[in-house]
N, C-alpha and C. Protein backbone atom coordinates (compact mmCIF):
# COMPACT_ATOMS: atom_id res chain seq x y z
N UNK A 1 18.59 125.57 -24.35
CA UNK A 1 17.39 124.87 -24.55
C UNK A 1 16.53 124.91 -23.31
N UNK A 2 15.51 125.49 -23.57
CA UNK A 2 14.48 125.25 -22.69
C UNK A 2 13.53 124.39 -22.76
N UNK A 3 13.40 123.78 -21.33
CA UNK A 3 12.38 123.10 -21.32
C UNK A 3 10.72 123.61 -21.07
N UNK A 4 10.29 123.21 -21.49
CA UNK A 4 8.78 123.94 -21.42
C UNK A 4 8.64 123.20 -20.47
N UNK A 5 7.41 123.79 -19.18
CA UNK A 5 6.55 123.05 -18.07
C UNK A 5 5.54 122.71 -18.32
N UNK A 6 5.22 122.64 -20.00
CA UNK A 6 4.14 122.30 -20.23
C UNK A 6 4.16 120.73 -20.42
N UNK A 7 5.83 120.45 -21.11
CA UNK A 7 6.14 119.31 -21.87
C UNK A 7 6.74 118.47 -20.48
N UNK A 8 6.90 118.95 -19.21
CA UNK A 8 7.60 118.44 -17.84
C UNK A 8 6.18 117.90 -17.38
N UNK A 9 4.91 118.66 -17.54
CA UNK A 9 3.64 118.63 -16.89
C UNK A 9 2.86 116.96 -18.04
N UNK A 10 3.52 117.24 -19.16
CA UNK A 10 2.74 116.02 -19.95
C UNK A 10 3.67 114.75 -19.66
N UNK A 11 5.27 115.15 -19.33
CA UNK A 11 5.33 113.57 -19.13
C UNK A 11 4.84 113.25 -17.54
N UNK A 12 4.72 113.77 -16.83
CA UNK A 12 4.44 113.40 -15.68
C UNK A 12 3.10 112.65 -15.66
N UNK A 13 2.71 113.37 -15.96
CA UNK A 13 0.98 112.81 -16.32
C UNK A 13 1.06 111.36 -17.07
N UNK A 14 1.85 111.10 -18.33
CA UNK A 14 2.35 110.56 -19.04
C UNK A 14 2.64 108.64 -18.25
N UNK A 15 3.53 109.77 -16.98
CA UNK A 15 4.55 108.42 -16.25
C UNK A 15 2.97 108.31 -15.26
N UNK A 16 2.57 109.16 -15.06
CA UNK A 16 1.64 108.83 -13.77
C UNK A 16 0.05 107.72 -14.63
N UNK A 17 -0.15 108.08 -15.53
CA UNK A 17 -0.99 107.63 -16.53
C UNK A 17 -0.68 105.90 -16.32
N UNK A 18 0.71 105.85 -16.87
CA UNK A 18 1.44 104.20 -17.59
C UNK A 18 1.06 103.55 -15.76
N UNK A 19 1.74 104.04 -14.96
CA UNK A 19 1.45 103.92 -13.30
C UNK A 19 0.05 103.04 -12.76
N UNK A 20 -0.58 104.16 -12.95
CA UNK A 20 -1.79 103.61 -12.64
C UNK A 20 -3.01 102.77 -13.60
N UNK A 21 -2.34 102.61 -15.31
CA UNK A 21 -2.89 102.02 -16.06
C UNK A 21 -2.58 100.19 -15.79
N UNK A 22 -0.89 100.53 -15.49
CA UNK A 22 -0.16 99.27 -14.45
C UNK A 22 -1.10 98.63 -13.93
N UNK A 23 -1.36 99.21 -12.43
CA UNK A 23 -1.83 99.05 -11.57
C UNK A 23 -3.15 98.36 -11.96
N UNK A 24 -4.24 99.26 -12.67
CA UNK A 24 -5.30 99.36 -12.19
C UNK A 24 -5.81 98.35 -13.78
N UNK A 25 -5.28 98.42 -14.92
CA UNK A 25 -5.36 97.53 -15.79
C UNK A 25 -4.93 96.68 -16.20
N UNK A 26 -3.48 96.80 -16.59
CA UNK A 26 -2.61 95.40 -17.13
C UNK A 26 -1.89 94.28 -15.89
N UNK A 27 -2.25 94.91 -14.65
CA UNK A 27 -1.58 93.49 -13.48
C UNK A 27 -2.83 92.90 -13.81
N UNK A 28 -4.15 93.39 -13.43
CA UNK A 28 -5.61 92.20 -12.85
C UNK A 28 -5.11 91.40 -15.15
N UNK A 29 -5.60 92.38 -15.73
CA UNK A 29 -5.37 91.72 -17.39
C UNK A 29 -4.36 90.43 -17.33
N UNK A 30 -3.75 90.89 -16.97
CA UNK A 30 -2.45 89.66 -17.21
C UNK A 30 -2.71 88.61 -15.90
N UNK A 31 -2.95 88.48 -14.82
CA UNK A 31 -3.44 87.72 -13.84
C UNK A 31 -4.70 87.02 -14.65
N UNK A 32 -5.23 87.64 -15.11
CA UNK A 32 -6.96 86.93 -15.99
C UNK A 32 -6.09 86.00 -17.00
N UNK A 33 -5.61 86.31 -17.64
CA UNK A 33 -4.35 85.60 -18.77
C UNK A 33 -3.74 84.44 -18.61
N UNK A 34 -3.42 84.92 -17.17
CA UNK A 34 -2.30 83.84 -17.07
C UNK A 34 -3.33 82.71 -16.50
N UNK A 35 -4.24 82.95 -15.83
CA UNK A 35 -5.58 81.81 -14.88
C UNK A 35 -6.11 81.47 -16.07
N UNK A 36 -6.68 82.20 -17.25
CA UNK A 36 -7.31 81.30 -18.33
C UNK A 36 -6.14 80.38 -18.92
N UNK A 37 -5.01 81.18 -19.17
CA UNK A 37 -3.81 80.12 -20.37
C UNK A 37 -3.82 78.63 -19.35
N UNK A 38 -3.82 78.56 -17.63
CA UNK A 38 -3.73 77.52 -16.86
C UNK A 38 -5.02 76.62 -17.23
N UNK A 39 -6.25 77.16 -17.02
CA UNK A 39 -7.53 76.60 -17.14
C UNK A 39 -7.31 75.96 -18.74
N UNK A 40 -6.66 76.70 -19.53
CA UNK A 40 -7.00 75.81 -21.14
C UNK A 40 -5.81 74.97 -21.06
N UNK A 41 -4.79 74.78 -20.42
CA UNK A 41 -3.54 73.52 -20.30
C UNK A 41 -4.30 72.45 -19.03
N UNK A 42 -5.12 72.85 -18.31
CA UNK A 42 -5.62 71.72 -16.91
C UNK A 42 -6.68 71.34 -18.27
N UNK A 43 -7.54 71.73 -18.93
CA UNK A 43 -8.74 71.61 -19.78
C UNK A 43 -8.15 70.58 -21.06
N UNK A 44 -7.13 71.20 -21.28
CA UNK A 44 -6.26 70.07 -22.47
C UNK A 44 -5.74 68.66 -21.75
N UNK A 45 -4.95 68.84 -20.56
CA UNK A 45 -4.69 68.31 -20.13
C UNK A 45 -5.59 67.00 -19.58
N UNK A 46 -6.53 67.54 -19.15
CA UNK A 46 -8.29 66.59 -18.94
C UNK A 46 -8.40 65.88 -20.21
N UNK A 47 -8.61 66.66 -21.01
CA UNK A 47 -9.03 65.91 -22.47
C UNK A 47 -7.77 64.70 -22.71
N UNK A 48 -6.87 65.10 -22.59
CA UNK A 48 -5.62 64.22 -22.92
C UNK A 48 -5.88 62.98 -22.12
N UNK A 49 -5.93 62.94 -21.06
CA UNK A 49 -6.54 62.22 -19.87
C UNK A 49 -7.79 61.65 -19.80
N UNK A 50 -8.45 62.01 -20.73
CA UNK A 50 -10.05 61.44 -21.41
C UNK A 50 -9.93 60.40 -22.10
N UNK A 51 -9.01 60.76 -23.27
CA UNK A 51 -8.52 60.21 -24.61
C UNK A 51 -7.98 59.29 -23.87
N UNK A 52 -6.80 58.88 -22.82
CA UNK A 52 -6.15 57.85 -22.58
C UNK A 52 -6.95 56.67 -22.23
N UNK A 53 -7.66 57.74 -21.12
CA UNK A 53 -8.78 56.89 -20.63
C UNK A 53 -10.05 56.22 -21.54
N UNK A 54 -10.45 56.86 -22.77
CA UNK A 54 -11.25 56.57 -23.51
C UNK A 54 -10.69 54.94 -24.13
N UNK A 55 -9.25 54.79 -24.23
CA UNK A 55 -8.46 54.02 -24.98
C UNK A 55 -8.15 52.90 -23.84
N UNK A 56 -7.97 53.34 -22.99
CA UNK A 56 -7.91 51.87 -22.16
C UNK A 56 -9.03 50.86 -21.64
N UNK A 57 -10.09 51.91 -21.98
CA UNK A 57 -11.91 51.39 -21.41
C UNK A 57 -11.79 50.41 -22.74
N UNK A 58 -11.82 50.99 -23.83
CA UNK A 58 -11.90 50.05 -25.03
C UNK A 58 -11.12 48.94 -25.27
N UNK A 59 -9.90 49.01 -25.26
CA UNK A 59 -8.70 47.79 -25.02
C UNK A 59 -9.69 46.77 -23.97
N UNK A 60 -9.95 47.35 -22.57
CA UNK A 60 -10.62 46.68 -21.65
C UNK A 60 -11.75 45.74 -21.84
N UNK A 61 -12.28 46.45 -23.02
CA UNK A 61 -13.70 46.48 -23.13
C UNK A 61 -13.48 45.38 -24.17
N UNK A 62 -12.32 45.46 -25.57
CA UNK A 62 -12.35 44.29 -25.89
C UNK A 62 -11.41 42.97 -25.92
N UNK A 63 -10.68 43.16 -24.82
CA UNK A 63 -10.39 41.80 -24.00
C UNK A 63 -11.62 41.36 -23.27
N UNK A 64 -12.42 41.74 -22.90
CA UNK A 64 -13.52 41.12 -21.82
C UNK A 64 -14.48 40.81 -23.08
N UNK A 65 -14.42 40.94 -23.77
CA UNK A 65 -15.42 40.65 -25.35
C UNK A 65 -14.87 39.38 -25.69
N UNK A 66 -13.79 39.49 -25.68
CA UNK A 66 -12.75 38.05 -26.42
C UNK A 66 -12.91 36.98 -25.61
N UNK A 67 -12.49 37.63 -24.30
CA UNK A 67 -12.57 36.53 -23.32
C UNK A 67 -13.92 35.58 -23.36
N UNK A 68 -15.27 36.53 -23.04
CA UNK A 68 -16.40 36.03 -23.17
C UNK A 68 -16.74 35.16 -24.45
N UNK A 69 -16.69 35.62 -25.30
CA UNK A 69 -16.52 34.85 -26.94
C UNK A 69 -15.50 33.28 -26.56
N UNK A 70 -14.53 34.05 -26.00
CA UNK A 70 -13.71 32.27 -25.84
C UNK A 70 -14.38 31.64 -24.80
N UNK A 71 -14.99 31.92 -23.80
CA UNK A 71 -15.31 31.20 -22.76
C UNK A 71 -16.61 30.49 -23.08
N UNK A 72 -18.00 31.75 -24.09
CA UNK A 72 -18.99 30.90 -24.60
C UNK A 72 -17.88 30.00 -25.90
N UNK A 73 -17.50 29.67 -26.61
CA UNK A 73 -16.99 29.15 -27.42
C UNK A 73 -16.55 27.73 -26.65
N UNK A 74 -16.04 27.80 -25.23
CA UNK A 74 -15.56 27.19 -24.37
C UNK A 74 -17.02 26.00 -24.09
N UNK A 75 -17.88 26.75 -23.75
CA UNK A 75 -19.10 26.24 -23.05
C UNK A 75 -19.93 25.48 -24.06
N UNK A 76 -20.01 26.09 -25.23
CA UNK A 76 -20.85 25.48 -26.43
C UNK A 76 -19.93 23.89 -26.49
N UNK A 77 -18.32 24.57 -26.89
CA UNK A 77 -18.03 22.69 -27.19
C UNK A 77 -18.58 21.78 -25.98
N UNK A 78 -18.25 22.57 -24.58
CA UNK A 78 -18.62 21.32 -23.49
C UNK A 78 -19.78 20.86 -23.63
N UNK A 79 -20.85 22.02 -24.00
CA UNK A 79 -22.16 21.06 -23.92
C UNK A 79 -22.39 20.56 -25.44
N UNK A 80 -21.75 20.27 -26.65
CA UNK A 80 -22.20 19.81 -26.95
C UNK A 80 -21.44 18.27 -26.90
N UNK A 81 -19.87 18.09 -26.78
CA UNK A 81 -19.33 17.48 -26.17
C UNK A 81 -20.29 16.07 -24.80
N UNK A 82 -21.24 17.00 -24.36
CA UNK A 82 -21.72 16.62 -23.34
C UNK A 82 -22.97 15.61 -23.88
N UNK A 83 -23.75 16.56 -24.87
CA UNK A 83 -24.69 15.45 -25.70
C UNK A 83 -23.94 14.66 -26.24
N UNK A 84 -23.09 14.80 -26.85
CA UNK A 84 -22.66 13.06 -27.48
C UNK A 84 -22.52 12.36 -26.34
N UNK A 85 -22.26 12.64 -24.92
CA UNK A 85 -21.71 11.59 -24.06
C UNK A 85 -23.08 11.00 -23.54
N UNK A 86 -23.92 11.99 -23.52
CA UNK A 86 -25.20 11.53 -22.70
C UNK A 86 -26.05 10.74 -24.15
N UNK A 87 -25.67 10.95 -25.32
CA UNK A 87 -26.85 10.30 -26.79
C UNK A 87 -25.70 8.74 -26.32
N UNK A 88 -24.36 8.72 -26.23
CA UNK A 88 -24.02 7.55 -26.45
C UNK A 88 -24.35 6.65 -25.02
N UNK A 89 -24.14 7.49 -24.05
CA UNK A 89 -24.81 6.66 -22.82
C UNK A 89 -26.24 5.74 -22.97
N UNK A 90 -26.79 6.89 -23.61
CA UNK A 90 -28.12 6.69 -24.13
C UNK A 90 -28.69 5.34 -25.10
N UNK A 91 -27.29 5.63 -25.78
CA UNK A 91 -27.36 4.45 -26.84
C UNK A 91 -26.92 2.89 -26.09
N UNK A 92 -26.09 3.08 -25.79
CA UNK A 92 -25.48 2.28 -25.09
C UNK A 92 -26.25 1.12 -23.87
N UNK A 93 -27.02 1.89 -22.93
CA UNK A 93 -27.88 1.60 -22.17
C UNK A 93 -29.13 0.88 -22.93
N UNK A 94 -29.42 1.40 -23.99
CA UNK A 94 -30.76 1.06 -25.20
C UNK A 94 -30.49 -0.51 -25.77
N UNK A 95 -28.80 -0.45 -26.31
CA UNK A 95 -28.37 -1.88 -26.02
C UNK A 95 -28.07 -2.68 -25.19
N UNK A 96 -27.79 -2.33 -23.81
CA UNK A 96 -27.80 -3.52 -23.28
C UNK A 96 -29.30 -4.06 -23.01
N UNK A 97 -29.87 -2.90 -22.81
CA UNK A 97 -31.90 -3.58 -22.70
C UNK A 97 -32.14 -4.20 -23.64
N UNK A 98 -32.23 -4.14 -25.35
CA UNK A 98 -32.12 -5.11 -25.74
C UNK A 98 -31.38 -6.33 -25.78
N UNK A 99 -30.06 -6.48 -25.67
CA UNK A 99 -29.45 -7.43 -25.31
C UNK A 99 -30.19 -8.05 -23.96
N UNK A 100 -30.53 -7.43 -22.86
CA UNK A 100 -31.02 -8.17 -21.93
C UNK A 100 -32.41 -8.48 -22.41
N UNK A 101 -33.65 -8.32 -22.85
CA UNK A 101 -34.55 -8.97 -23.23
C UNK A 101 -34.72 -9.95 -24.46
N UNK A 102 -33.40 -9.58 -25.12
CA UNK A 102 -32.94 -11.36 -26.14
C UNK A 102 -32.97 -11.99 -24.78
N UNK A 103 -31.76 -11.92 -24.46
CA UNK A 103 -31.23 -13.14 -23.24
C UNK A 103 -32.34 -13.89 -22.73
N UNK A 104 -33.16 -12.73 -21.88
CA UNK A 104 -34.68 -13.65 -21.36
C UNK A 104 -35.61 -13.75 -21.94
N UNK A 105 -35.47 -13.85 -23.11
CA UNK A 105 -36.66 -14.15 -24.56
C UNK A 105 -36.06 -15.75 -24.92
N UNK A 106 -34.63 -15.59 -25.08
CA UNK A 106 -33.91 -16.99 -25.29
C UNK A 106 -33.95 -17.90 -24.00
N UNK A 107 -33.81 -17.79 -22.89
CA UNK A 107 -33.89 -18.45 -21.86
C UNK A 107 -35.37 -18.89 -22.05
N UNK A 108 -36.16 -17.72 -22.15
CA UNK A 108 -38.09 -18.26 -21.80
C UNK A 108 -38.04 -19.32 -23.02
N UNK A 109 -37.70 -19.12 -24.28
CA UNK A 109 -38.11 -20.26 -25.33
C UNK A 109 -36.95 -21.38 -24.55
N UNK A 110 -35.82 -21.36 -24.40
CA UNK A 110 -35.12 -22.76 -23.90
C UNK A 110 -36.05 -23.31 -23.11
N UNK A 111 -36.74 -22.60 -22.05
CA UNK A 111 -37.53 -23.38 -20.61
C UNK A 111 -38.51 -23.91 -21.61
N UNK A 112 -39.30 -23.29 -22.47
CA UNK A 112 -40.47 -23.57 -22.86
C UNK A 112 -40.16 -24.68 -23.45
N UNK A 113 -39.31 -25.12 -24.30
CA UNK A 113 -38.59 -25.93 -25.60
C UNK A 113 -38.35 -27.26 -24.04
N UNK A 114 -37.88 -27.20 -22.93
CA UNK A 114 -37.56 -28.31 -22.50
C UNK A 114 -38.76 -28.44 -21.52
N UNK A 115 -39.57 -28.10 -21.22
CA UNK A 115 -40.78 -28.30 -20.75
C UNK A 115 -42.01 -29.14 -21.91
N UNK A 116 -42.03 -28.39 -23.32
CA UNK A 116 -42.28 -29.45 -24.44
C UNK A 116 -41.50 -30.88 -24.26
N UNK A 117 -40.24 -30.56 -24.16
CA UNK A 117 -39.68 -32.13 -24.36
C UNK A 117 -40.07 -32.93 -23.46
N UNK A 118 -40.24 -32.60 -22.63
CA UNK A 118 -40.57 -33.28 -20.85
C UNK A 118 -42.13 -34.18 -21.52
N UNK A 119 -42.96 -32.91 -21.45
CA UNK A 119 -44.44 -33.30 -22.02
C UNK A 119 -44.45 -34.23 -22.83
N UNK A 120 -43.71 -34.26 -23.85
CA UNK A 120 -43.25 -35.34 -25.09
C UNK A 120 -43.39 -36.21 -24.95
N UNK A 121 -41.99 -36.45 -23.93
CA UNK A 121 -41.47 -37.37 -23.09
C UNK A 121 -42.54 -38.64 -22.31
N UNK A 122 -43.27 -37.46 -21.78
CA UNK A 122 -44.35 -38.06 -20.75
C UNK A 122 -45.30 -38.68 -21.48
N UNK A 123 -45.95 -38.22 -22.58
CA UNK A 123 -46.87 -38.80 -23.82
C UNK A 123 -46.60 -40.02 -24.48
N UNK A 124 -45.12 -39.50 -24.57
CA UNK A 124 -44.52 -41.05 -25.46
C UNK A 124 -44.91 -42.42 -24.70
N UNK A 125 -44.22 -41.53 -23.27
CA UNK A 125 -44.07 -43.13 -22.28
C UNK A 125 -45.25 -43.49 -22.15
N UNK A 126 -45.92 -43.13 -21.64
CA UNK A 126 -47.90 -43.08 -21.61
C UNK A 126 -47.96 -44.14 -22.96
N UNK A 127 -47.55 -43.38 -24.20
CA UNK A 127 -48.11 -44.00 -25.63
C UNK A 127 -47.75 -45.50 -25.31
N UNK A 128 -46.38 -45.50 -24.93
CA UNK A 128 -45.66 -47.26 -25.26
C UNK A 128 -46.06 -47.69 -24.58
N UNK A 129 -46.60 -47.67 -23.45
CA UNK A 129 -46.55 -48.54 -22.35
C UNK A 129 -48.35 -48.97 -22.75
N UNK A 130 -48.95 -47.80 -23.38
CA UNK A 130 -50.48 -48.74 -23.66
C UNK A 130 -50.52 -49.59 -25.13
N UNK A 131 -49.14 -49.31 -26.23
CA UNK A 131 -48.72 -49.99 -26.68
C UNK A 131 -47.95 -51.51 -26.33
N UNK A 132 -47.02 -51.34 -25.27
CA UNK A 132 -46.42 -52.33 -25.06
C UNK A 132 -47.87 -53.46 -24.22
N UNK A 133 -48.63 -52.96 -23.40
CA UNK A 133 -49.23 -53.54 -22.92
C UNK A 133 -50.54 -54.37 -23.87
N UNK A 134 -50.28 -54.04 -24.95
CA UNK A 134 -51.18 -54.15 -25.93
C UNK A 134 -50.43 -55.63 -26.64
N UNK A 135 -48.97 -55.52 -27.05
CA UNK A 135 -48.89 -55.96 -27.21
C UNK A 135 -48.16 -57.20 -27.13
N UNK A 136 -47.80 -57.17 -25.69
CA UNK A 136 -47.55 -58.19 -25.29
C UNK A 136 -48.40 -58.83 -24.10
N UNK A 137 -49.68 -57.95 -23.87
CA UNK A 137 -50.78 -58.49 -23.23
C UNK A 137 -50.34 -58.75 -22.11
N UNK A 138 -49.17 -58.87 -21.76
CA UNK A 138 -49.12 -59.62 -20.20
C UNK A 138 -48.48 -58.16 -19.05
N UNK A 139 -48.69 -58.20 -17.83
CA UNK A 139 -48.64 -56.88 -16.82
C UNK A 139 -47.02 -57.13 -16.85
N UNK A 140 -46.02 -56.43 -16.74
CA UNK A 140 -45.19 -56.01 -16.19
C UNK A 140 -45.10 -54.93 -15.06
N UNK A 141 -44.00 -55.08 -14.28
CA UNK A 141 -44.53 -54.37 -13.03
C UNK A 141 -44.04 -52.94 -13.95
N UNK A 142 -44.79 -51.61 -12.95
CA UNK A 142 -44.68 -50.93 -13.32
C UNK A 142 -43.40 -49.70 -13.58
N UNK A 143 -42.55 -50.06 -12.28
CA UNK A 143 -40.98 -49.73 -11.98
C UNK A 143 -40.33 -50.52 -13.45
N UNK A 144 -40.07 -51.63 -13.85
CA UNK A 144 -39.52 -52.10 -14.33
C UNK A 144 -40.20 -51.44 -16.49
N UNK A 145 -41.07 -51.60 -16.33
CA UNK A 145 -41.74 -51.38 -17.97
C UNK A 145 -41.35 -49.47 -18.16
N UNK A 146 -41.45 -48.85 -16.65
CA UNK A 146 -41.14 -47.35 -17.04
C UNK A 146 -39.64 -47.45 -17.28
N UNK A 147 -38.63 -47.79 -16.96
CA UNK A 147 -37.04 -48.28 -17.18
C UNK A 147 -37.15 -48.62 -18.29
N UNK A 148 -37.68 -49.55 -18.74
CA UNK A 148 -37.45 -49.66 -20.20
C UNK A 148 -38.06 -48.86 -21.27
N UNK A 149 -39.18 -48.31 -20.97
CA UNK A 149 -39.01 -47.46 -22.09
C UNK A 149 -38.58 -45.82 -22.11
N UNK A 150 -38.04 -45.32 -20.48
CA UNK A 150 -37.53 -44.68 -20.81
C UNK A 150 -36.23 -45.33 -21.74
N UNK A 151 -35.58 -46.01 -21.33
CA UNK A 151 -34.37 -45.88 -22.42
C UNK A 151 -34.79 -46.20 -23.42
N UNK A 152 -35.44 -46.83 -23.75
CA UNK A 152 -36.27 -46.49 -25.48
C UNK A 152 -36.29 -45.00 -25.78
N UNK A 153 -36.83 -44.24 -25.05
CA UNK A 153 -37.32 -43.03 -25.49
C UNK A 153 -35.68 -42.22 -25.41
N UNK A 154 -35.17 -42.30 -24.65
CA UNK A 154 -33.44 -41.63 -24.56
C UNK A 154 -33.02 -42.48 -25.76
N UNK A 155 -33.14 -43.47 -26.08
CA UNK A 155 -31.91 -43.90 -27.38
C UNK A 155 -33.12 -43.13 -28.42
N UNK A 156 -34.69 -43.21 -28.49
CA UNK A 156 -34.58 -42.42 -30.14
C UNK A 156 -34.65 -40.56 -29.80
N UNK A 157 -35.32 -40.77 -28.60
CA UNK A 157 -34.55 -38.89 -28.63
C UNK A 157 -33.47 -38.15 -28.53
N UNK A 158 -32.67 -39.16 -27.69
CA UNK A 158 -31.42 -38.71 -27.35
C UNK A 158 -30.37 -38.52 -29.18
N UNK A 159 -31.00 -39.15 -30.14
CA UNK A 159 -30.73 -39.47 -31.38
C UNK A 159 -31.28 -37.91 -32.19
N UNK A 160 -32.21 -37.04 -31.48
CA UNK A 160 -33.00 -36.14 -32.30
C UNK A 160 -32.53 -34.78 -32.08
C-alpha cells in the first residue's frame, strides 16, 4: 500500500488548518462564550437581587403604612378623647359660673329682703310711736317708748 503525497500533503494542511482555526478562531469564540454565559448569570443574578430587593422595599413599605395608619388611628382617638375632656371641662366650668351667680343672686335678694325688713322695721316704729303718742297723749321718754315697741314689733314679726 502506498501512500500517496498527495493524501500526506492534505492531512497536513488538514492538521495545520484545525491548528490555526484553534488558535485564531475557536480559543477568542469560546473566551467570548464563556464572558457572555458569566455576564447572563452576574445579569440573572442582579435581577434575582432586584426581585429580593423589590420584596423587602414592599414588606418595608407596608409595615411603615400600618404603622402610620396605627399611629394616625392612635392620634385621632387622643384628640378626640381630648375634646371630650376639654367640652366637659368646658361644661363643667359653665356650671360652676352658674352655680356661682345663683349663690350671689341669692345672697343679693337675702341682703335686699333684710334691708326691707330693717326699713319695715324702722316705719313701723316711726308708725307706733306717732300712734302711741296719739294715743295716750302723754311724752314718754324716748329711750324707754323705742324699747317698747321694739318688742312689740319682735313679738308680731318675730311671729311672721
Amino acid at each position: 500500500m502506498s501512500i500517496d503525497l498527495t493524501f500526506i500533503a492534505q492531512i497536513i494542511v488538514f492538521i495545520l488548518m484545525v491548528v490555526v482555526l484553534w488558535k485564531l478562531l475557536y480559543a477568542p469564540l469560546n473566551e467570548a462564550m464563556e464572558a457572555r454565559t458569566k455576564k447572563i448569570e452576574s445579569g440573572l443574578a442582579a435581577a434575582e437581587a432586584g426581585v429580593a430587593a423589590q420584596a423587602n422595599a414592599e414588606a418595608l413599605i407596608t409595615a411603615q403604612l400600618n404603622e402610620a395608619k396605627s399611629k394616625a388611628h392612635e392620634i385621632i382617638a387622643a384628640a378626640e378623647k381630648r375634646a371630650v375632656e376639654v367640652n366637659e371641662e368646658a361644661l363643667n366650668k359653665s356650671r360652676r359660673e352658674a352655680e356661682q351667680i345663683l349663690d350671689n343672686a341669692r345672697e343679693e335678694v337675702g341682703a335686699e329682703l333684710e334691708r326691707a325688713r330693717q326699713s319695715l322695721r324702722q316705719e313701723i316704729a316711726g308708725i307706733a310711736m306717732q300712734a302711741a303718742e296719739k294715743v295716750v297723749e302723754a311724752e314718754l321718754d324716748a329711750k324707754r317708748h323705742a324699747k317698747m315697741i321694739e318688742a312689740i314689733i319682735e313679738e308680731g314679726l318675730g311671729a311672721a
